[in-house]
C-alpha atoms as a PDB file:
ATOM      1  CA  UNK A   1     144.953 110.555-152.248  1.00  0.00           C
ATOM      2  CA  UNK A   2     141.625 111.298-150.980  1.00  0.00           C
ATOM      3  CA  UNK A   3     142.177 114.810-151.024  1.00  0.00           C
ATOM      4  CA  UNK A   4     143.487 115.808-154.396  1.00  0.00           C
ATOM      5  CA  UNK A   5     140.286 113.734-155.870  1.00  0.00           C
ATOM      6  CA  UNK A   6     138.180 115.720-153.990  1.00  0.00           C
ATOM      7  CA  UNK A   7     140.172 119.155-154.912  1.00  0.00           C
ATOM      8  CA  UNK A   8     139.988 118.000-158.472  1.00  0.00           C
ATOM      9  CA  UNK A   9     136.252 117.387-158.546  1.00  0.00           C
ATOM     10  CA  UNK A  10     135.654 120.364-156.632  1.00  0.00           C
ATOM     11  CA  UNK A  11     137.681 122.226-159.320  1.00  0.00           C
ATOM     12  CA  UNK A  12     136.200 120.413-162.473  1.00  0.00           C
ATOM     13  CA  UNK A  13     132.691 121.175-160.969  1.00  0.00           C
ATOM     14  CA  UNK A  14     133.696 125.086-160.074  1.00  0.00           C
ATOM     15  CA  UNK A  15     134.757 124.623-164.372  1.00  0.00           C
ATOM     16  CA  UNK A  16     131.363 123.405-165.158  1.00  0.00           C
ATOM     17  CA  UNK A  17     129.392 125.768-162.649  1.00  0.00           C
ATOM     18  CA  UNK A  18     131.071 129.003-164.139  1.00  0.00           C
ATOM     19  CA  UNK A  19     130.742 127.290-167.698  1.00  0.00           C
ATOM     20  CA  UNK A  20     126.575 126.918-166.875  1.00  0.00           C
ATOM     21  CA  UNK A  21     126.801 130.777-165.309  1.00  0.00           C
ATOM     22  CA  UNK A  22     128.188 131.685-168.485  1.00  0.00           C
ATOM     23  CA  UNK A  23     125.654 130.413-171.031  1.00  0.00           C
ATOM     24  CA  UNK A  24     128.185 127.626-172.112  1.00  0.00           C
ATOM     25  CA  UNK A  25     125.874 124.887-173.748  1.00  0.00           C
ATOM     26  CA  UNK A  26     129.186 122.695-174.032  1.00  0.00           C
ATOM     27  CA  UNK A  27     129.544 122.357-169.935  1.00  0.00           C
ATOM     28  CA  UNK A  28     125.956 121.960-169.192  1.00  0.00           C
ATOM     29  CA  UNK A  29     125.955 118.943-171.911  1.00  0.00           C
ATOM     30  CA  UNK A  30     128.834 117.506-170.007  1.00  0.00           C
ATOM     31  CA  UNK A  31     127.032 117.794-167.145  1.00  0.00           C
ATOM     32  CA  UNK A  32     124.064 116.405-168.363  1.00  0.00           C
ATOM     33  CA  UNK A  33     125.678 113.287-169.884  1.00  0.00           C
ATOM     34  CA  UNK A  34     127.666 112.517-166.968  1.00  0.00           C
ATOM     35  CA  UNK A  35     125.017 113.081-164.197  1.00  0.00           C
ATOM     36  CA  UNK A  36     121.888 112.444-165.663  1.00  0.00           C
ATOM     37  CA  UNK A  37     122.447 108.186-165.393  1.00  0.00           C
ATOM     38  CA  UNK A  38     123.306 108.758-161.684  1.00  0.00           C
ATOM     39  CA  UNK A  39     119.865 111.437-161.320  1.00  0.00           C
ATOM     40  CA  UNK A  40     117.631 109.436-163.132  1.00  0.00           C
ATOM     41  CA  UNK A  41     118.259 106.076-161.375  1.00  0.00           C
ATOM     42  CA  UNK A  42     117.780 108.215-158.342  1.00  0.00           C
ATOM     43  CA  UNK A  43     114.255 109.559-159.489  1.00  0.00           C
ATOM     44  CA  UNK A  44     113.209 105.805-161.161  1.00  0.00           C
ATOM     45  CA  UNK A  45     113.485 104.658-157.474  1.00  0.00           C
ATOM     46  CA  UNK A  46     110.353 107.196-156.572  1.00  0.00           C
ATOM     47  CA  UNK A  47     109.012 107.962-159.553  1.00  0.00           C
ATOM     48  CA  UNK A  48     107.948 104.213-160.670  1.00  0.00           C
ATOM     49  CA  UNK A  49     106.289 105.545-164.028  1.00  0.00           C
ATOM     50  CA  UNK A  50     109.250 105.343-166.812  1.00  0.00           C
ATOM     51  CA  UNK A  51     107.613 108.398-169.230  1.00  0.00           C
ATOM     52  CA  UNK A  52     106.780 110.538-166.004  1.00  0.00           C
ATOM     53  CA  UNK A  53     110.848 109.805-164.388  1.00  0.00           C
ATOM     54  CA  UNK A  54     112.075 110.915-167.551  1.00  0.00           C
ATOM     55  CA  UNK A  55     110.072 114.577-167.311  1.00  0.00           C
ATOM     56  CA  UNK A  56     111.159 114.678-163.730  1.00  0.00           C
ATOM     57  CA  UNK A  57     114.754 114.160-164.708  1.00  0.00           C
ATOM     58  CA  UNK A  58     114.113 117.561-167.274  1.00  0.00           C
ATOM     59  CA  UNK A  59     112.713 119.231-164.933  1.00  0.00           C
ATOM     60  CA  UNK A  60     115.228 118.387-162.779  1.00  0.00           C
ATOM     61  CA  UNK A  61     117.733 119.727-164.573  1.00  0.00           C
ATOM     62  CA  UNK A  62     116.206 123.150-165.890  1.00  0.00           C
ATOM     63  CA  UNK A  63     115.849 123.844-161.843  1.00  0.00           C
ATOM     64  CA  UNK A  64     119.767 122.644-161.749  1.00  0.00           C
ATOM     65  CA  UNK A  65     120.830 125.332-164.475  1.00  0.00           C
ATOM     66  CA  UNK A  66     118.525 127.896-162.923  1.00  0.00           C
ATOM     67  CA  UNK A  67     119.758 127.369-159.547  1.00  0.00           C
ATOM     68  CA  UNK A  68     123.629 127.387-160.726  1.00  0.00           C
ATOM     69  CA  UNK A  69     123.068 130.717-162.904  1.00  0.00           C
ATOM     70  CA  UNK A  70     121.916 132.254-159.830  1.00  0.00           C
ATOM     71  CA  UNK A  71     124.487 130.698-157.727  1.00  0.00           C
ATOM     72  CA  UNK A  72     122.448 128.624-155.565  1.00  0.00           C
ATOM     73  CA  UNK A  73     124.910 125.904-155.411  1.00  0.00           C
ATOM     74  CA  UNK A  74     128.372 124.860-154.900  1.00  0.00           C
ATOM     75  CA  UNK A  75     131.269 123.016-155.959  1.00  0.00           C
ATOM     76  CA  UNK A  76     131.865 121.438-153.020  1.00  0.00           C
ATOM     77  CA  UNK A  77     128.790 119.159-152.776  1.00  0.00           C
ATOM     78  CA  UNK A  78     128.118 119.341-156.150  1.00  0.00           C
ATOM     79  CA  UNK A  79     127.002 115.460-156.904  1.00  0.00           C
ATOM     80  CA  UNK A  80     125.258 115.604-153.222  1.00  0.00           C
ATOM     81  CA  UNK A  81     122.877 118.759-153.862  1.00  0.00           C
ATOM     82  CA  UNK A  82     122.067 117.795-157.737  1.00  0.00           C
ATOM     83  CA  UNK A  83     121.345 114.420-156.427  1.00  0.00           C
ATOM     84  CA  UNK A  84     118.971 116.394-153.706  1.00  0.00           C
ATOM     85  CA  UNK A  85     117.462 118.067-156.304  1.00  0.00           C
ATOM     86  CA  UNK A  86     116.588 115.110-158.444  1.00  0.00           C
ATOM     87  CA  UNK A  87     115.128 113.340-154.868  1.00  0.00           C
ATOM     88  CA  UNK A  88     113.238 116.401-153.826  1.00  0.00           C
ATOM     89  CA  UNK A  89     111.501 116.909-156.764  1.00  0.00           C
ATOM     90  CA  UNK A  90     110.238 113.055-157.638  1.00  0.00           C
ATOM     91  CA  UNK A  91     108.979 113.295-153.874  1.00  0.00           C
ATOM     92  CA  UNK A  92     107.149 116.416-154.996  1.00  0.00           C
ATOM     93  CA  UNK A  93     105.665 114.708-157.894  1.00  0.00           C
ATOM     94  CA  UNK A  94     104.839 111.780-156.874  1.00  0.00           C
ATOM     95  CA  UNK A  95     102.941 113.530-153.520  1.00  0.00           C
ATOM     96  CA  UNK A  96     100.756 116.243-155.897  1.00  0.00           C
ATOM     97  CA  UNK A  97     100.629 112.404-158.090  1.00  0.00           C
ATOM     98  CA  UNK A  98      98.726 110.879-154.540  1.00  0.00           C
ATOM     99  CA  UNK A  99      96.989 114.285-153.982  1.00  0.00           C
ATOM    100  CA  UNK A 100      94.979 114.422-157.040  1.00  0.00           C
ATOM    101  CA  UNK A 101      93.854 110.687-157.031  1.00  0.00           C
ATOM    102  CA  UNK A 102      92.999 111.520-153.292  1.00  0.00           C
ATOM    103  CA  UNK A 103      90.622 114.787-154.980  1.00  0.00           C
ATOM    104  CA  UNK A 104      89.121 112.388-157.900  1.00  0.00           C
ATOM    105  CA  UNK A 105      88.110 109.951-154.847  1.00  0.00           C
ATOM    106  CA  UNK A 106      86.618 112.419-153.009  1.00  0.00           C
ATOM    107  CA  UNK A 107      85.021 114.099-156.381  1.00  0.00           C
ATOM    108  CA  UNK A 108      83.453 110.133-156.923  1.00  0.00           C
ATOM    109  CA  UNK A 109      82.531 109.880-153.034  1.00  0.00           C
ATOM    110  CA  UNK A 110      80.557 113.114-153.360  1.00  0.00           C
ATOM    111  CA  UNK A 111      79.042 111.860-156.909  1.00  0.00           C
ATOM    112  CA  UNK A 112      77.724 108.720-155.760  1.00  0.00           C
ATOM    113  CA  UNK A 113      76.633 110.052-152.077  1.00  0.00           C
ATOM    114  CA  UNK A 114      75.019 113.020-153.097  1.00  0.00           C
ATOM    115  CA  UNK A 115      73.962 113.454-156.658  1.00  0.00           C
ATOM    116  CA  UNK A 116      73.297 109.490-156.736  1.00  0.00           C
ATOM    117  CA  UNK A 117      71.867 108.983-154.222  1.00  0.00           C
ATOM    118  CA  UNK A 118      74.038 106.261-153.060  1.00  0.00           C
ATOM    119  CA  UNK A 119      73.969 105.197-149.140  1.00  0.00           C
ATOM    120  CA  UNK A 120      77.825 105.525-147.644  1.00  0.00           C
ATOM    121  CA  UNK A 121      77.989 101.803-147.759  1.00  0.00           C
ATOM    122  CA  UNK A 122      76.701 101.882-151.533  1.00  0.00           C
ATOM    123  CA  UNK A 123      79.778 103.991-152.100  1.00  0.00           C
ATOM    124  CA  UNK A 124      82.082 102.579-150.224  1.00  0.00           C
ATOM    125  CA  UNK A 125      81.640  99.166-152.237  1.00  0.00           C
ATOM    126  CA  UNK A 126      81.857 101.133-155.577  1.00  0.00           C
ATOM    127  CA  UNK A 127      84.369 103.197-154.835  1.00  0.00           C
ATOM    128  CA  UNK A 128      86.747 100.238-152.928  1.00  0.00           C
ATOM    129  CA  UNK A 129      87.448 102.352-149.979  1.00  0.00           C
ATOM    130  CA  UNK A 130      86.065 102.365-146.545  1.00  0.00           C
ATOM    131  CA  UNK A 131      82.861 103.702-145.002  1.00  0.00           C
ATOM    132  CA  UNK A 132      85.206 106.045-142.855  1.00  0.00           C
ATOM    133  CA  UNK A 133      87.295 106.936-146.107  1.00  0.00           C
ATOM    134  CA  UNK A 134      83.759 108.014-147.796  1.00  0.00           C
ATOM    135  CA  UNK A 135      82.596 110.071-144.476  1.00  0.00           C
ATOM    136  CA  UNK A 136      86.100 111.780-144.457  1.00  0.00           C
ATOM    137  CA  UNK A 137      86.149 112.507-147.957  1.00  0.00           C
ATOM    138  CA  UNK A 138      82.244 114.235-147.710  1.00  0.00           C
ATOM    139  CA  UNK A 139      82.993 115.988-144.156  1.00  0.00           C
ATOM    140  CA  UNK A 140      86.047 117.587-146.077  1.00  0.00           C
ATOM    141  CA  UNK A 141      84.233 118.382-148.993  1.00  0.00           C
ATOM    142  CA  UNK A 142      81.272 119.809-147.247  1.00  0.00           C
ATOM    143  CA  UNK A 143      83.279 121.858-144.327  1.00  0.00           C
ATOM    144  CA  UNK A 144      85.559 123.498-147.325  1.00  0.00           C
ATOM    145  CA  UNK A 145      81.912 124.416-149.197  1.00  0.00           C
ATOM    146  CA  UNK A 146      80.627 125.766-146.224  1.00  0.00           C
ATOM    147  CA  UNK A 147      84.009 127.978-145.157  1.00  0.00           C
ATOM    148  CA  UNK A 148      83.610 129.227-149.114  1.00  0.00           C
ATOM    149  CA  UNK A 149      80.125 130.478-148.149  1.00  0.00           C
ATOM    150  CA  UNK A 150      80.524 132.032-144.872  1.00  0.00           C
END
């Protein structure tokens, strides 16, 4: 029994594959309303911001029609490399998500040290993060200007 569902996904999802390869708007809508439930509750478990897991799961999919047009993928595993997908690209967000608030802490480190004239402690009690935070943030700030110049 095991088998012929497998066979008969693995056939319904070569149907769909060759439909996407094809231009058919009909299969990638039936793909899209049966997997994007199972995706999205998937990305909602990483991406915690409703609006944002929502963009995720479009972006998800334009990389999932991309990928099948140039027959990236296969029938096979299907479910298992769309769901894959879905995970690796929430990580993705939600990591350039951490990187950027990491950048606008080290932008308001360098404000407050430097242009403020704020003491490392000063900052560090503004800013809510620790002395060694602030003295990472401005020895990774300063050694990237000075590589620039040199």
């Amino acid at each position: 029994m095991a088998n012929s569902y497998s066979s008969k996904n693995a056939q319904e999802a070569r149907v769909i594959i060759s439909g996407v390869q094809s231009g058919d708007r009909q299969q990638f809508e039936m793909l899209y309303d049966n997997y994007a439930p199972l995706l999205l509750g998937v990305i909602s478990r990483v991406v915690e911001d409703e609006r944002l897991a929502a963009e995720v799961l479009k972006d998800t999919f334009i990389k999932i029609r991309k990928d099948m047009i140039d027959g990236h993928c296969s029938a096979d595993n299907l479910c298992t490399w769309m769901l894959s997908t879905a995970r690796n690209l929430s990580l993705k967000v939600v990591g350039d998500r951490k990187l950027d608030q990491q950048l606008e802490e080290t932008a308001g480190a360098l404000e407050l040290v430097l242009q403020r004239g704020y003491t490392v402690a000063q900052a560090s009690e503004k800013l809510g993060m620790s002395e060694k935070e602030i003295c990472q943030a401005l020895h990774a700030e300063l050694t990237t200007k000075w590589s620039q110049k040199g």
